[in-house]
Protein backbone atom coordinates (compact mmCIF):
# COMPACT_ATOMS: atom_id res chain seq x y z
CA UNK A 1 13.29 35.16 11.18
CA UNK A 2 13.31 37.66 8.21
CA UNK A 3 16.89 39.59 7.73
CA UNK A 4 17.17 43.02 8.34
CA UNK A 5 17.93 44.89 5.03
CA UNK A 6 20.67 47.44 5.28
CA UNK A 7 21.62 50.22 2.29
CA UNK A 8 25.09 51.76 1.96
CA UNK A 9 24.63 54.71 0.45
CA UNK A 10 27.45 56.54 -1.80
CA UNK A 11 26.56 59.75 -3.09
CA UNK A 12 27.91 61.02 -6.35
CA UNK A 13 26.91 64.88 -6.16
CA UNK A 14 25.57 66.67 -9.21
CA UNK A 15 27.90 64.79 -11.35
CA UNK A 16 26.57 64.33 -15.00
CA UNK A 17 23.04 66.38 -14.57
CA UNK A 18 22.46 68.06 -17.84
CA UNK A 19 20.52 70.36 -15.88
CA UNK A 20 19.91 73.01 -12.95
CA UNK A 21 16.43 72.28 -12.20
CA UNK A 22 15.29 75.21 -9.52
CA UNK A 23 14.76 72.91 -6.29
CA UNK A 24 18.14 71.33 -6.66
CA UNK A 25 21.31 71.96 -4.86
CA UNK A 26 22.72 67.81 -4.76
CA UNK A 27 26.03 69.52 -3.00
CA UNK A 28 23.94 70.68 -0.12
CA UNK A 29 20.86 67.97 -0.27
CA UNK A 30 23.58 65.39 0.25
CA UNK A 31 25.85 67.15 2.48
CA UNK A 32 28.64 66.05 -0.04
CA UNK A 33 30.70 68.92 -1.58
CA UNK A 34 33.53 66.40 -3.80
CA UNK A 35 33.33 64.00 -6.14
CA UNK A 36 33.42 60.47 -4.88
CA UNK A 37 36.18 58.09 -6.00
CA UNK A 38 36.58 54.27 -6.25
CA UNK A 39 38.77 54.00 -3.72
CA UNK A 40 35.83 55.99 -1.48
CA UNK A 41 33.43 53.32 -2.40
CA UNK A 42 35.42 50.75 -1.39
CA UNK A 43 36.49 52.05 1.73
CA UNK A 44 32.20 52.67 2.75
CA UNK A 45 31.53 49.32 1.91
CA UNK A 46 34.16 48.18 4.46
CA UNK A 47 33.26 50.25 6.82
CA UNK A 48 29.61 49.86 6.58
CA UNK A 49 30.37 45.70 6.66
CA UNK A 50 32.45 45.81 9.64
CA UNK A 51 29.04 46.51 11.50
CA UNK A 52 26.76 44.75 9.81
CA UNK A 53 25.97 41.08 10.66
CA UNK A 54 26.52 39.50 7.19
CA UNK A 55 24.43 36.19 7.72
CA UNK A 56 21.02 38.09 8.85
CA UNK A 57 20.97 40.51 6.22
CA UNK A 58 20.26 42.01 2.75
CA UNK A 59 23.05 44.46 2.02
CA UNK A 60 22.60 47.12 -0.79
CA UNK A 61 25.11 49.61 -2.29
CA UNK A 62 22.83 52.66 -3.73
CA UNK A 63 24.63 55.12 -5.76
CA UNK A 64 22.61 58.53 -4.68
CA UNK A 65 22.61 62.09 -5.78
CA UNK A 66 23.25 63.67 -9.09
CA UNK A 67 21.94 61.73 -12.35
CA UNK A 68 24.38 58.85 -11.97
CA UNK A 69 24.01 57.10 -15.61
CA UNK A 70 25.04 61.45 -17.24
CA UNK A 71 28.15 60.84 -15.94
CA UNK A 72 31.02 59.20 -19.00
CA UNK A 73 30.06 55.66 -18.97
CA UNK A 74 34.62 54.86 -17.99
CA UNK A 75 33.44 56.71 -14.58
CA UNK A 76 29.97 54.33 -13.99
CA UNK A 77 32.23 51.46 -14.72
CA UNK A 78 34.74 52.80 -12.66
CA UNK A 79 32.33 53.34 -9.50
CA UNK A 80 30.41 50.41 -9.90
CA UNK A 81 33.40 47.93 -10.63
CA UNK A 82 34.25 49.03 -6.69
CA UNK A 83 30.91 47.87 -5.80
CA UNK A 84 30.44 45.39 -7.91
CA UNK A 85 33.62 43.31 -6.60
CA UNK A 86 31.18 42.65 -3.52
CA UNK A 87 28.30 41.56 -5.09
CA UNK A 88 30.58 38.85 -6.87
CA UNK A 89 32.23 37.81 -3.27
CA UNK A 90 28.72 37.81 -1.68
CA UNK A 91 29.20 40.56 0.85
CA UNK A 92 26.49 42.30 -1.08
CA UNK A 93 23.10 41.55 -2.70
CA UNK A 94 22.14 44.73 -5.04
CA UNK A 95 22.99 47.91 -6.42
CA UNK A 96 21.08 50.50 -6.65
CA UNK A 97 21.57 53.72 -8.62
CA UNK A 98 19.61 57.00 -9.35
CA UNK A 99 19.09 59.12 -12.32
CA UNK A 100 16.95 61.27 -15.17
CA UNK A 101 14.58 59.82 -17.23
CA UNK A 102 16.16 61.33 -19.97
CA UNK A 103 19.86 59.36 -19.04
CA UNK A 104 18.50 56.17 -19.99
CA UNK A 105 19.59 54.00 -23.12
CA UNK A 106 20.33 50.68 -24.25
CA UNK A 107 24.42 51.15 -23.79
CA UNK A 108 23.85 52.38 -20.76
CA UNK A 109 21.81 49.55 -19.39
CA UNK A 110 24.32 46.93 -20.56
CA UNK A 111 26.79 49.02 -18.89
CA UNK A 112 24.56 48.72 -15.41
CA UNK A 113 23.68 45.14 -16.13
CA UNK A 114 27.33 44.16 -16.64
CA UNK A 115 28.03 45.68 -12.94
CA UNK A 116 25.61 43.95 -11.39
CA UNK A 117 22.81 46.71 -10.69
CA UNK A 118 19.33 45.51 -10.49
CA UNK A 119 17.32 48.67 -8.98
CA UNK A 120 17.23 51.87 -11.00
CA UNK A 121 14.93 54.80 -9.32
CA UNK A 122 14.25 57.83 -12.01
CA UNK A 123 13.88 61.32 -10.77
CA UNK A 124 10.50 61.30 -12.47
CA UNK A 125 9.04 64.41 -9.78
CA UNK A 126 6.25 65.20 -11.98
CA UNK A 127 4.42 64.03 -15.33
CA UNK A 128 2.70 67.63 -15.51
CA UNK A 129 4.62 69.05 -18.69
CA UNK A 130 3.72 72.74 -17.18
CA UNK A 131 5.33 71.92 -14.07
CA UNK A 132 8.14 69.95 -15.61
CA UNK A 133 8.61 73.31 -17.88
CA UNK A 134 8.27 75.85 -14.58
CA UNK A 135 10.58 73.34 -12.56
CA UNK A 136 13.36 73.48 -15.72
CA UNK A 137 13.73 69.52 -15.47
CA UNK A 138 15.02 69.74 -19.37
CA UNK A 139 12.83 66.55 -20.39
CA UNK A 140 9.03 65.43 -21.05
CA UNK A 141 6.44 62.80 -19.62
CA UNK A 142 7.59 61.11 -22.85
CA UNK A 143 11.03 60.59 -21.61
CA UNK A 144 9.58 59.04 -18.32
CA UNK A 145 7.28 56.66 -20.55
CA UNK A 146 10.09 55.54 -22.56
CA UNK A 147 12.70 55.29 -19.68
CA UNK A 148 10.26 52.69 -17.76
CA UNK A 149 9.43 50.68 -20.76
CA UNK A 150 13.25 50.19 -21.53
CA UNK A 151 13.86 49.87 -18.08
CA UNK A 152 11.10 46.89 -18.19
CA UNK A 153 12.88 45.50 -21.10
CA UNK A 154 15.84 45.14 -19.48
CA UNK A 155 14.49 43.45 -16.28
CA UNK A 156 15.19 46.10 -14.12
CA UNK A 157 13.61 46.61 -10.31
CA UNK A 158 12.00 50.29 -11.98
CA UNK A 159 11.96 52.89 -9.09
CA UNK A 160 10.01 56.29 -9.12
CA UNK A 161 10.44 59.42 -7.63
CA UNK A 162 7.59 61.93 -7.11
CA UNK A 163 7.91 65.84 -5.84
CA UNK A 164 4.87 67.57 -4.73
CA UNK A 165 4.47 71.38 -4.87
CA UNK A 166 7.03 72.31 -7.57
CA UNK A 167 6.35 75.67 -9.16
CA UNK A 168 2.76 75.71 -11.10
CA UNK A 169 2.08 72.46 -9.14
CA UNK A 170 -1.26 71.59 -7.48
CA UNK A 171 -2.85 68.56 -5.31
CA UNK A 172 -4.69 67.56 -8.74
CA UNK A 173 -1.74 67.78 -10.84
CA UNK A 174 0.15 65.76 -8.45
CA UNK A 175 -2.49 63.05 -8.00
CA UNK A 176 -2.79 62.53 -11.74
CA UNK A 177 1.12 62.77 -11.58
CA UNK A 178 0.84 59.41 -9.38
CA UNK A 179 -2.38 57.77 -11.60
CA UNK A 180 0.31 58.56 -14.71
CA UNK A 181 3.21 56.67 -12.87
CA UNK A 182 0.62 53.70 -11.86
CA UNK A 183 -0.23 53.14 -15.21
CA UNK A 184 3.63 52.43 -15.98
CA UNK A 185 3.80 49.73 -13.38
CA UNK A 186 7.23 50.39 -11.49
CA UNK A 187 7.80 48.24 -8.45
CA UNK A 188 8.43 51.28 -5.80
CA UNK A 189 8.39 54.45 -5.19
CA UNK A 190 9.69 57.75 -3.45
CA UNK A 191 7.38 61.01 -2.46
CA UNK A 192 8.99 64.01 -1.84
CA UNK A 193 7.63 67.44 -0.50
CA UNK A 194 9.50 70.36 -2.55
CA UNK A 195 11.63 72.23 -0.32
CA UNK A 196 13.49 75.96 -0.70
CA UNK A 197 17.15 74.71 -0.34
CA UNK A 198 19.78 77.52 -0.37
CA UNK A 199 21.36 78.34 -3.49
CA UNK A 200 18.55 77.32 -5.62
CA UNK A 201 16.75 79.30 -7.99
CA UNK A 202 13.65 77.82 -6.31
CA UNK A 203 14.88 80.03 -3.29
CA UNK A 204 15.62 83.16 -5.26
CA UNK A 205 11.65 82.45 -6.93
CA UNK A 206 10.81 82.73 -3.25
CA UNK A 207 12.44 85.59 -2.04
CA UNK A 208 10.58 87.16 -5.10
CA UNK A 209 7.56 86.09 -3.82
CA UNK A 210 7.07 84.12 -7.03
CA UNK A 211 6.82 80.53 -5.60
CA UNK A 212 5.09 79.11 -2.16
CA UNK A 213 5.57 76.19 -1.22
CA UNK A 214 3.04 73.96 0.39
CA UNK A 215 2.07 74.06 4.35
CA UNK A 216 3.08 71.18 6.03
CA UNK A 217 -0.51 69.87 7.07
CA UNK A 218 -0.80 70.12 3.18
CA UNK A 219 2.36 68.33 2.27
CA UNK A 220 1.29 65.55 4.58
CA UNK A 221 -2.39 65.50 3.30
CA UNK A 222 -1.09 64.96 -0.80
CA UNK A 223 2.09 62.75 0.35
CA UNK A 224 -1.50 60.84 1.98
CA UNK A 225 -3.28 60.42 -1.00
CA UNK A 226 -0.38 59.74 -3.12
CA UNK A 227 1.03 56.75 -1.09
CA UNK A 228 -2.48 55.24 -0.93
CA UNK A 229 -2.75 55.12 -4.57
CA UNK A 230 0.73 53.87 -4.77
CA UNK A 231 0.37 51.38 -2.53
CA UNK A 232 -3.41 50.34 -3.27
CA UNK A 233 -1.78 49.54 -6.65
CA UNK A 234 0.36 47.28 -5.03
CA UNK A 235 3.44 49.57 -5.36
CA UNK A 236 5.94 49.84 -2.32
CA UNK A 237 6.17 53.66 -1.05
CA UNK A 238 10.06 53.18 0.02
CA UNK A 239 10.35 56.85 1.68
CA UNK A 240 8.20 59.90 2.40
CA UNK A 241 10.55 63.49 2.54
CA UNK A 242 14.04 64.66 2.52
CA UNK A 243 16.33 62.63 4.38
CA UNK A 244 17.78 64.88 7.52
CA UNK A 245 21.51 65.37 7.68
CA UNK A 246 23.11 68.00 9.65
CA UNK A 247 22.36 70.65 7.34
CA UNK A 248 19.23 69.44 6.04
CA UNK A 249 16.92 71.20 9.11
CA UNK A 250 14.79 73.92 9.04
CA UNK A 251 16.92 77.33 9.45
CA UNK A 252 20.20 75.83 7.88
CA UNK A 253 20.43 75.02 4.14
CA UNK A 254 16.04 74.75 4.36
CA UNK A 255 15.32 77.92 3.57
CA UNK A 256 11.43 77.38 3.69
CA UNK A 257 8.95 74.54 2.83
CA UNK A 258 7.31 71.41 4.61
CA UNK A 259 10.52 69.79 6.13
CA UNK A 260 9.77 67.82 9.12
CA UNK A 261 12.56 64.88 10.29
CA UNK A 262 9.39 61.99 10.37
CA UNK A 263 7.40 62.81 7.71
CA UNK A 264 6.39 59.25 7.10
CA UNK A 265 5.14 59.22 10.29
CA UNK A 266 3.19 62.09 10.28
CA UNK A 267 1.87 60.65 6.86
CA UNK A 268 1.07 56.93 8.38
CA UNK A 269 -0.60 58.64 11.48
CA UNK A 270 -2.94 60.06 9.25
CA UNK A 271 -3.85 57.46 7.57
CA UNK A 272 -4.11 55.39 10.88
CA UNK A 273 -6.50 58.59 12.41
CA UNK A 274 -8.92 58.21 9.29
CA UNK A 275 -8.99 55.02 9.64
CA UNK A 276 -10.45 55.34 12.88
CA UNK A 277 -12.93 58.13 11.86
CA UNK A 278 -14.31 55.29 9.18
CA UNK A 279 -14.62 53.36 12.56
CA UNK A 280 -16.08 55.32 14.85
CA UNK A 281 -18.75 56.73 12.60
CA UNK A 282 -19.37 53.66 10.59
CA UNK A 283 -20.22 51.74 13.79
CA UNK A 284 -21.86 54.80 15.41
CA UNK A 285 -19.72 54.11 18.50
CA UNK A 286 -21.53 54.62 21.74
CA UNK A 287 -19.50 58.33 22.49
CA UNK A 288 -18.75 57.59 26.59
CA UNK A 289 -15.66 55.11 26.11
CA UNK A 290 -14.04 53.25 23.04
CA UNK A 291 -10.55 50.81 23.24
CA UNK A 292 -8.42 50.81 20.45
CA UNK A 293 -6.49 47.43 19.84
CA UNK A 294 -3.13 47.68 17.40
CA UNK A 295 -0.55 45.65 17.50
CA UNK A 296 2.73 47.21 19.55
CA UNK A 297 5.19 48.02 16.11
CA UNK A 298 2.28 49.93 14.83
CA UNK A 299 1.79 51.86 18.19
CA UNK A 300 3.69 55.02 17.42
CA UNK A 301 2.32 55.26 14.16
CA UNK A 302 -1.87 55.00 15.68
CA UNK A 303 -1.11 57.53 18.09
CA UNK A 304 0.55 60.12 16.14
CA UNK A 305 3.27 62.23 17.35
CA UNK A 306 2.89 63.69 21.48
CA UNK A 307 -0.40 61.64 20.78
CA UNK A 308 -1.79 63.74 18.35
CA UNK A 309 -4.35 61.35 16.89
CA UNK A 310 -5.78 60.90 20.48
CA UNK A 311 -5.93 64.67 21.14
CA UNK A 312 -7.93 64.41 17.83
CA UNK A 313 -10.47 61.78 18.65
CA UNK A 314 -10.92 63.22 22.02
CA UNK A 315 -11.60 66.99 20.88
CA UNK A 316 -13.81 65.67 17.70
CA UNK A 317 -16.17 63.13 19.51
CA UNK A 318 -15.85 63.83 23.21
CA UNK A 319 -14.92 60.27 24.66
CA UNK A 320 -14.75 60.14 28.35
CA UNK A 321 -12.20 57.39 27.90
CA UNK A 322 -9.79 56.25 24.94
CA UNK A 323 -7.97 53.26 25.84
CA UNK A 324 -5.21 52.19 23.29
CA UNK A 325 -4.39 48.15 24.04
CA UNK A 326 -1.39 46.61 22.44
CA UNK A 327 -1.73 42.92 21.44
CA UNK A 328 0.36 41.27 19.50
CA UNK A 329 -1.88 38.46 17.84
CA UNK A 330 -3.00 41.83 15.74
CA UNK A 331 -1.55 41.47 12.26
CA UNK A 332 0.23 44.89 11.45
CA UNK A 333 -1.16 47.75 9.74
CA UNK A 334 -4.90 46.44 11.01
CA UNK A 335 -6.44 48.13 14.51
CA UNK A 336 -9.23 47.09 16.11
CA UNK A 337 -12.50 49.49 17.66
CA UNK A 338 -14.69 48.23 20.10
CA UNK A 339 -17.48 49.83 22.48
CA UNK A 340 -19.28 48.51 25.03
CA UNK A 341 -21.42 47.01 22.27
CA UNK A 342 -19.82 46.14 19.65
CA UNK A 343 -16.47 45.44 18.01
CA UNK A 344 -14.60 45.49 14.50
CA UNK A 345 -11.37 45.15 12.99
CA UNK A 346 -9.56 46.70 9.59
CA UNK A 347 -6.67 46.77 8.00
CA UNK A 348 -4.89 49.35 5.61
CA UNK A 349 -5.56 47.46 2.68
CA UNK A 350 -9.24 46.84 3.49
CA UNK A 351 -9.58 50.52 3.95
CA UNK A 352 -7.81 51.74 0.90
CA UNK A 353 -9.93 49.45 -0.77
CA UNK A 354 -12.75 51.00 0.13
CA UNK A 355 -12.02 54.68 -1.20
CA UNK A 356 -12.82 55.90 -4.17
């Protein structure tokens, strides 16, 4: 039986960012308005432990928000000595922080490697130095490029994070953002639609009328294209949008922008409902009844959401009858099409193969 992998997550808001960039607001993306302590850290860890069945899991501390290695090197040490305690007792596997490109040196990795962190994620969000510029990120594509390869050096898990329709951004710059980051070879990665969050200069660009952000049946077409290239390259796509919190919806602190609360859904139903377009035409399906075959944990995902992939299929080809069969002797992310005729199986990886 494979353990179930849990992440406690302390967030260290804004603290050490050199920079305003115009999407970010860390106080309201992480619903955190103080500083967190060591004492705080310790007293998450218990609490998230007390809950958490110990033998049959992979437990993770990940230090989120802010750019966590700006902060005075005494206050890392200070943060991660709380965490690192656990790691040393075996209540915990890994930590986990995030950061700037540009926050990276060989102190500071000593520092991380003496506390026991072996994941570092980089707020990379684009490799376009136009957007980079627009988005006032305060560093180059040079400082991601030299923050992997020390990274590397160092034996660090290397984790990316990629935003999609910052200022001056477009669905090519953002694709050749991702081809950029593949080249680097980091083990997994984050997409994230750019959202107006309140109290950002990103939302005072859009009250001007000077920034739109993307639609969300565009968001969830690039956040497509860019996970299958991630993962095609054999790089793990860890999460797809914004995290929601209570303040994190639509109307409250999202001022505008392609927020939805399952966007990785809404991404892997897509995939799944192209997949089944390759199908249907490929095997020039006899168009009065077709059963789809997926195993049952993929189920939600094939359908879409209120069975929008269906709807889809229904309205595009004209079926008389879908009929959507769960089995589990399918292997995940594969579905199987048959007609009265004939019948043929694919998986994700098969298909991804397969595009350009």
């Amino acid at each position: 039986m494979s353990k179930q992998h849990y992440i406690i997550p302390i967030f260290v808001p804004h603290r050490g960012c050199p920079h305003d960039c115009v999407f970010c607001n860390q106080k309201k993306i992480t619903g955190q308005l103080k500083d967190t302590t060591d004492v705080e850290v310790e007293e998450k860890i218990n609490t998230y432990l007390n809950t958490i069945d110990k033998d049959n899991s992979v437990i993770e501390v990940a230090f989120y928000g802010g750019s966590f290695t700006a902060i005075p090197l005494s206050d890392q040490a200070r943060l991660l000595s709380a965490a690192y305690k656990y790691v040393q007792s075996g209540l915990i596997h890994n930590i986990r922080v995030s950061t700037r490109p540009d926050c990276i040196n060989e102190d500071i990795l000593n520092n991380l490697k003496r506390y026991g962190v072996t994941i570092v994620e980089l707020g990379v969000q684009s490799m376009d130095e136009d957007v980079l510029l627009k988005s006032r990120r305060g560093h180059t594509r040079e400082a991601v490029i030299n923050a992997v390869k020390l990274l590397k050096e160092f034996n660090f898990i290397v984790g990316v994070q990629q935003m999609v329709g910052l200022p001056s951004d477009t669905p090519s710059k953002s694709i050749n953002t991702t081809k950029q980051l593949i080249a680097l070879k980091p083990d997994i990665a984050r997409i994230y639609p750019a959202l107006v969050i309140s109290n950002t200069y990103m939302e005072e660009m859009f009250l001007r009328n000077e920034y739109t952000p993307l639609e969300l049946k565009e968001a969830v077409e690039i956040c497509k294209d860019i996970m299958i290239l991630f993962e095609k390259n054999e790089i793990d796509v860890i999460r797809i949008g914004l995290q929601p919190t209570e303040n994190i919806i639509m109307g409250r602190d999202v001022i505008a922008g392609p927020f939805h609360p399952s966007m990785r859904q809404l991404v892997e139903s897509l995939v799944y409902r192209d997949m089944l377009e390759y199908l249907i035409n490929d095997m020039k399906c006899i168009r009065d009844s077709i059963e789809i075959i997926v195993n049952p944990r993929d189920m939600s995902d094939l359908l879409g959401q209120k069975k929008e992939n269906i709807k889809y299929l229904n309205g595009k080809y004209k079926f008389n009858k879908i009929s959507v069969v769960q089995r589990e002797d399918i292997e995940m992310c594969s579905i199987v099409v048959q007609d009265v005729e004939k019948s043929r199986k694919m998986s994700k990886k098969y298909y991804y193969n397969i595009l350009k």
